[in-house]
C-alpha atoms as a PDB file:
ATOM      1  CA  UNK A   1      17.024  36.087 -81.540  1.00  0.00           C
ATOM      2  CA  UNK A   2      20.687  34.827 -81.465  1.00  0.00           C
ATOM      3  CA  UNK A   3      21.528  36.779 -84.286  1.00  0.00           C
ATOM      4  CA  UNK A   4      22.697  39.932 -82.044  1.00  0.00           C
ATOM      5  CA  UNK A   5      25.455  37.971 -80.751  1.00  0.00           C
ATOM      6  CA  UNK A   6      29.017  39.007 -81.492  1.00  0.00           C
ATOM      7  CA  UNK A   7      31.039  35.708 -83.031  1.00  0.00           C
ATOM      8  CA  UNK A   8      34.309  36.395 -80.567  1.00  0.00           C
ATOM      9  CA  UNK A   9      33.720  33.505 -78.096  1.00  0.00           C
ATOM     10  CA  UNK A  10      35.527  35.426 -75.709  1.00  0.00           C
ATOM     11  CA  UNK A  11      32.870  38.001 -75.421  1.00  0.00           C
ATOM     12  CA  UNK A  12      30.127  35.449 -74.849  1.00  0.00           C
ATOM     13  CA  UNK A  13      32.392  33.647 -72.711  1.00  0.00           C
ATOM     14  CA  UNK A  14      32.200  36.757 -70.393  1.00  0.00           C
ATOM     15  CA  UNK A  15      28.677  37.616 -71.127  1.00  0.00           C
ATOM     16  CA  UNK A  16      27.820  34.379 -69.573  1.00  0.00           C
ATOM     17  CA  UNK A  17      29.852  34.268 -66.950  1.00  0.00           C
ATOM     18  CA  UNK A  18      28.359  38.002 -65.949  1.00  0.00           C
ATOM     19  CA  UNK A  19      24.804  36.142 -66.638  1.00  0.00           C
ATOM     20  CA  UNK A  20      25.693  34.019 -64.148  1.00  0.00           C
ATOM     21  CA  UNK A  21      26.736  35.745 -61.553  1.00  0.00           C
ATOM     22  CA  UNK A  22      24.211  38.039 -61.714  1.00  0.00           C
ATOM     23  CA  UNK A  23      21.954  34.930 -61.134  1.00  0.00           C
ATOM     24  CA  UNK A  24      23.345  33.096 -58.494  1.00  0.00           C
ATOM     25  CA  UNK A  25      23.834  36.664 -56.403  1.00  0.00           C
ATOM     26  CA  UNK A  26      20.213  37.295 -56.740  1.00  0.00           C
ATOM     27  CA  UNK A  27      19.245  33.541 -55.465  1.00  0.00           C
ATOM     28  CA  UNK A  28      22.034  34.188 -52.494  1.00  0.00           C
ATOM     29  CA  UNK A  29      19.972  37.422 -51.630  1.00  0.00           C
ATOM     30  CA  UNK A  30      16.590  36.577 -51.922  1.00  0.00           C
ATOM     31  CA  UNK A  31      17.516  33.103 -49.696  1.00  0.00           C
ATOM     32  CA  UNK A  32      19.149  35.594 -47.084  1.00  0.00           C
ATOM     33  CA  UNK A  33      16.050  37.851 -47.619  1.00  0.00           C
ATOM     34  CA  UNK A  34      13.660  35.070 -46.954  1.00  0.00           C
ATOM     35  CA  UNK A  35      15.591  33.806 -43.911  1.00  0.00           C
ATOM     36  CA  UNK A  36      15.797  36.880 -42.344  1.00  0.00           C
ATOM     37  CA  UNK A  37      12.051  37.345 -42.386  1.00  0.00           C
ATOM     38  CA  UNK A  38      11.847  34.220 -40.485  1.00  0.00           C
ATOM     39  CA  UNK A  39      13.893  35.568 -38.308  1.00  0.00           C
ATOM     40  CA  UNK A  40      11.946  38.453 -37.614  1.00  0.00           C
ATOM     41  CA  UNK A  41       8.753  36.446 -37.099  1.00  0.00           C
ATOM     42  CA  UNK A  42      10.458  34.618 -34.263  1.00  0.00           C
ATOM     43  CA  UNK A  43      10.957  31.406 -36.391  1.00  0.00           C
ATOM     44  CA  UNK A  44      11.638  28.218 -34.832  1.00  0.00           C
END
């Protein structure tokens, strides 16, 4: 599976750290998602 990978560290480097971001952005919106439908419902 691994053996698609280019051997420049650099470019994993960056495909990680655009792996990553891409991650953590969609956790940030679906949290922001979710808390905003609590919102609507009226919440606490």
């Amino acid at each position: 599976m691994l053996g698609f990978l280019p051997d420049d560290p650099v470019i994993i480097a960056i495909v990680l750290i655009l792996l990553s971001l891409v991650f953590f952005s969609y956790l940030l919106l679906r949290r922001t998602v979710l808390e905003f439908r609590e919102g609507m419902d009226g919440g606490r």
